[in-house]
C-alpha atoms as a PDB file:
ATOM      1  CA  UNK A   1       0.000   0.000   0.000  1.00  0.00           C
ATOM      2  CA  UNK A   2       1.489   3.482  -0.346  1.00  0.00           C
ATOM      3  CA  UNK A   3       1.748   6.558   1.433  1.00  0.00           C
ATOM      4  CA  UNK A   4       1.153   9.525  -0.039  1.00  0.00           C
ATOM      5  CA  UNK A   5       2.964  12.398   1.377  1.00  0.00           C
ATOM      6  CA  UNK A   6       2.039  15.224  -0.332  1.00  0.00           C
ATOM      7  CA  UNK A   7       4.513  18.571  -0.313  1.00  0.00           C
ATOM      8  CA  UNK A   8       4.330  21.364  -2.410  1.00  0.00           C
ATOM      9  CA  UNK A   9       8.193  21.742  -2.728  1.00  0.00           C
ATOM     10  CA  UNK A  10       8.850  18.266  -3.672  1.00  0.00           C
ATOM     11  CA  UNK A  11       5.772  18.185  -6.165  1.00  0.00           C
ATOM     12  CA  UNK A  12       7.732  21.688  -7.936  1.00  0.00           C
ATOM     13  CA  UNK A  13      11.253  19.880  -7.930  1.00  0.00           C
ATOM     14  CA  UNK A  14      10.029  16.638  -9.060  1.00  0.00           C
ATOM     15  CA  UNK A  15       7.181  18.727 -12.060  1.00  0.00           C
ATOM     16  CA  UNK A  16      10.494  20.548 -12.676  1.00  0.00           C
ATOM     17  CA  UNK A  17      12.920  17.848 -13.869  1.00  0.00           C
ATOM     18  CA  UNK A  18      10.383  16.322 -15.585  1.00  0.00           C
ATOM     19  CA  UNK A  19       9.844  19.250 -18.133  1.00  0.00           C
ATOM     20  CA  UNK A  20      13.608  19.481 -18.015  1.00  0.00           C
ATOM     21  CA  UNK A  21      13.851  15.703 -19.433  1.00  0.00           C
ATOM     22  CA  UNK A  22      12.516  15.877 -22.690  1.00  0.00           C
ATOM     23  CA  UNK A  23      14.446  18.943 -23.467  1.00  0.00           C
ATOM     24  CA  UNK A  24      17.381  17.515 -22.478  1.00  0.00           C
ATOM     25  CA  UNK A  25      16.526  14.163 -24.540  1.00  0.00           C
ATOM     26  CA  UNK A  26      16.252  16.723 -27.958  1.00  0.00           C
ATOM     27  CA  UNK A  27      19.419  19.052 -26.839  1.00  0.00           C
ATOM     28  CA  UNK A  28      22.565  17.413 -26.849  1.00  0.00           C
ATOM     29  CA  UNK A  29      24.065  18.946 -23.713  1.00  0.00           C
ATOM     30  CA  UNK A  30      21.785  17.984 -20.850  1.00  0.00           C
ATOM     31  CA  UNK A  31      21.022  14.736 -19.796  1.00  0.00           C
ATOM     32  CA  UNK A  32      17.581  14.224 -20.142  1.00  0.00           C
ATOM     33  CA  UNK A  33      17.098  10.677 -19.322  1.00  0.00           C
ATOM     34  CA  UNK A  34      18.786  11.490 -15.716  1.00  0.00           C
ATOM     35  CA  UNK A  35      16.230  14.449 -15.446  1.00  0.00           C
ATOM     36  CA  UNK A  36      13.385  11.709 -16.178  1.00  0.00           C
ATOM     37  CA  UNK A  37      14.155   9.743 -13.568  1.00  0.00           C
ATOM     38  CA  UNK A  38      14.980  11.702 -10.756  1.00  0.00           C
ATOM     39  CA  UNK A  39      11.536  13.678 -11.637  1.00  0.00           C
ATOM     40  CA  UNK A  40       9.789  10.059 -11.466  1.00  0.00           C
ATOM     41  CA  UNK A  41      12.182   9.569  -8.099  1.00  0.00           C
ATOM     42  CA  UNK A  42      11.313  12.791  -6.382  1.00  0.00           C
ATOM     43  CA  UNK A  43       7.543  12.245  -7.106  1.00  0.00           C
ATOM     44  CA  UNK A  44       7.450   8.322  -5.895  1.00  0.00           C
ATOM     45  CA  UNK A  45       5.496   9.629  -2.605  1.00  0.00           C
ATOM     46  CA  UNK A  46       3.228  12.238  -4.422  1.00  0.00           C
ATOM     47  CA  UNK A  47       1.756  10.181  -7.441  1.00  0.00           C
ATOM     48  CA  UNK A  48       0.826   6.502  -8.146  1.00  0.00           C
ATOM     49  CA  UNK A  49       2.488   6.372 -11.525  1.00  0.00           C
ATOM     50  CA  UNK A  50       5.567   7.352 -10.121  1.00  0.00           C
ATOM     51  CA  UNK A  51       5.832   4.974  -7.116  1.00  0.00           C
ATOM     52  CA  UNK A  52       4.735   1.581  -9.940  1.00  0.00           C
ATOM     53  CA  UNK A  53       7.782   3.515 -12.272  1.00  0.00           C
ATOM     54  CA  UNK A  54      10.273   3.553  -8.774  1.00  0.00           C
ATOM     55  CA  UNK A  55       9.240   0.004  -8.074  1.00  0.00           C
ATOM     56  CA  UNK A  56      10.055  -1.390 -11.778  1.00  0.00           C
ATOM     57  CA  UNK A  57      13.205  -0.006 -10.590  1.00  0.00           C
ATOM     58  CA  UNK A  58      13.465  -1.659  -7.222  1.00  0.00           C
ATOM     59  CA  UNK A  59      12.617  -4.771  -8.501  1.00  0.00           C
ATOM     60  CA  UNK A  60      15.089  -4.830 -11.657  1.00  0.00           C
ATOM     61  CA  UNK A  61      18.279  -3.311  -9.381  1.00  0.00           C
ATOM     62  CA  UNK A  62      17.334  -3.991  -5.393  1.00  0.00           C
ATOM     63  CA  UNK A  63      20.419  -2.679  -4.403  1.00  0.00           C
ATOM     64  CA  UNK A  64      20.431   0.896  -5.862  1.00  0.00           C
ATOM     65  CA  UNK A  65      17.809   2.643  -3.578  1.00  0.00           C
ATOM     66  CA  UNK A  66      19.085   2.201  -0.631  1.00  0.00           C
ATOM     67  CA  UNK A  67      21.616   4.738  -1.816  1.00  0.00           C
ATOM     68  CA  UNK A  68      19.881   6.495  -3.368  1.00  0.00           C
ATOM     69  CA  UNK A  69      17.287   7.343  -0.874  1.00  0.00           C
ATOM     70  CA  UNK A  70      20.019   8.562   0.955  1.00  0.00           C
ATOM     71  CA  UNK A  71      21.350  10.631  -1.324  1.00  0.00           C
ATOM     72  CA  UNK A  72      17.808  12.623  -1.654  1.00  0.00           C
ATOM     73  CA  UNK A  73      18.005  12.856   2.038  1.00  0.00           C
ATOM     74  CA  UNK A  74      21.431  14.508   2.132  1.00  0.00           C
ATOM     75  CA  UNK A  75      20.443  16.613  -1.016  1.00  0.00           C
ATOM     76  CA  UNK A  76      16.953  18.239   0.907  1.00  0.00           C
ATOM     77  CA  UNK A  77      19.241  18.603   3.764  1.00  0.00           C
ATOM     78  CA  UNK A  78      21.167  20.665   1.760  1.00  0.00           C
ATOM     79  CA  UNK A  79      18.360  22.657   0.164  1.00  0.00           C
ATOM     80  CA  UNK A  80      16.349  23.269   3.349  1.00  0.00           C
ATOM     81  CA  UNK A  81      20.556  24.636   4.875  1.00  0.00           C
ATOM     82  CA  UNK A  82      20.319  27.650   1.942  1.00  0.00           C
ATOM     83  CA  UNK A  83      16.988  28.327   1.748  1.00  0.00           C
ATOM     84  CA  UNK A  84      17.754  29.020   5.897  1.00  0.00           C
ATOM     85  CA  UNK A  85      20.352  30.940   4.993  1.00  0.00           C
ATOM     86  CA  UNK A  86      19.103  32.851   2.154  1.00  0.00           C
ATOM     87  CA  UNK A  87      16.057  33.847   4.746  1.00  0.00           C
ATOM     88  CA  UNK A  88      18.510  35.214   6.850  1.00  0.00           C
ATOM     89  CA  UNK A  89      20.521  36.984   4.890  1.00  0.00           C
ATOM     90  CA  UNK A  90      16.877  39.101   4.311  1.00  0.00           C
ATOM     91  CA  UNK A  91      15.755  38.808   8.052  1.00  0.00           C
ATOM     92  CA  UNK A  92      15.447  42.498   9.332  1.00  0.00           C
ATOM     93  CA  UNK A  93      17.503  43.499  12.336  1.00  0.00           C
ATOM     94  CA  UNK A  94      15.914  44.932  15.082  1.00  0.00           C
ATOM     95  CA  UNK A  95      17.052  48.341  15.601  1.00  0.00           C
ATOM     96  CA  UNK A  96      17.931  49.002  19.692  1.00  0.00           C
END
């Protein structure tokens, strides 16, 4: 049974990289298959078409998404760390 988890930032990152994939698959300089799938990656927990495509995967090569999982986890990590700091960096001081 799955989950869905919806987010809003997730759901933009993952709608993202999938309109980046079939530009990249016509344009010989960006990897468009790579865009594909981490667009169908990203939006495993927000659609049902996504989470059958992630579990062809699973199936075919067990041992990749283990690593991959953790690699999305380091990578929002990461996002969530600049979007912190970009907030700050336009937080208002208080003036004594």
């Amino acid at each position: 049974m799955m989950t869905f988890r919806p987010c809003p930032k997730r759901k933009a990152i993952g709608i993202g990289c999938l309109a980046l994939g079939p530009v990249g698959l016509i344009l010989p300089v960006m990897p468009g298959f790579i865009f594909i799938a981490l667009g169908t990656f990203i939006l495993r927990d927000q659609y049902a078409w996504a989470h059958r495509g992630v579990g062809m995967v699973d199936r075919r090569w067990p041992h990749l998404l283990p690593g991959i999982e953790e690699r999305e986890t380091r990578a929002m990590a990461w996002c969530d760390r600049q979007i912190a700091k970009v907030k700050g960096a336009f937080r208002r001081t208080p003036n004594p």
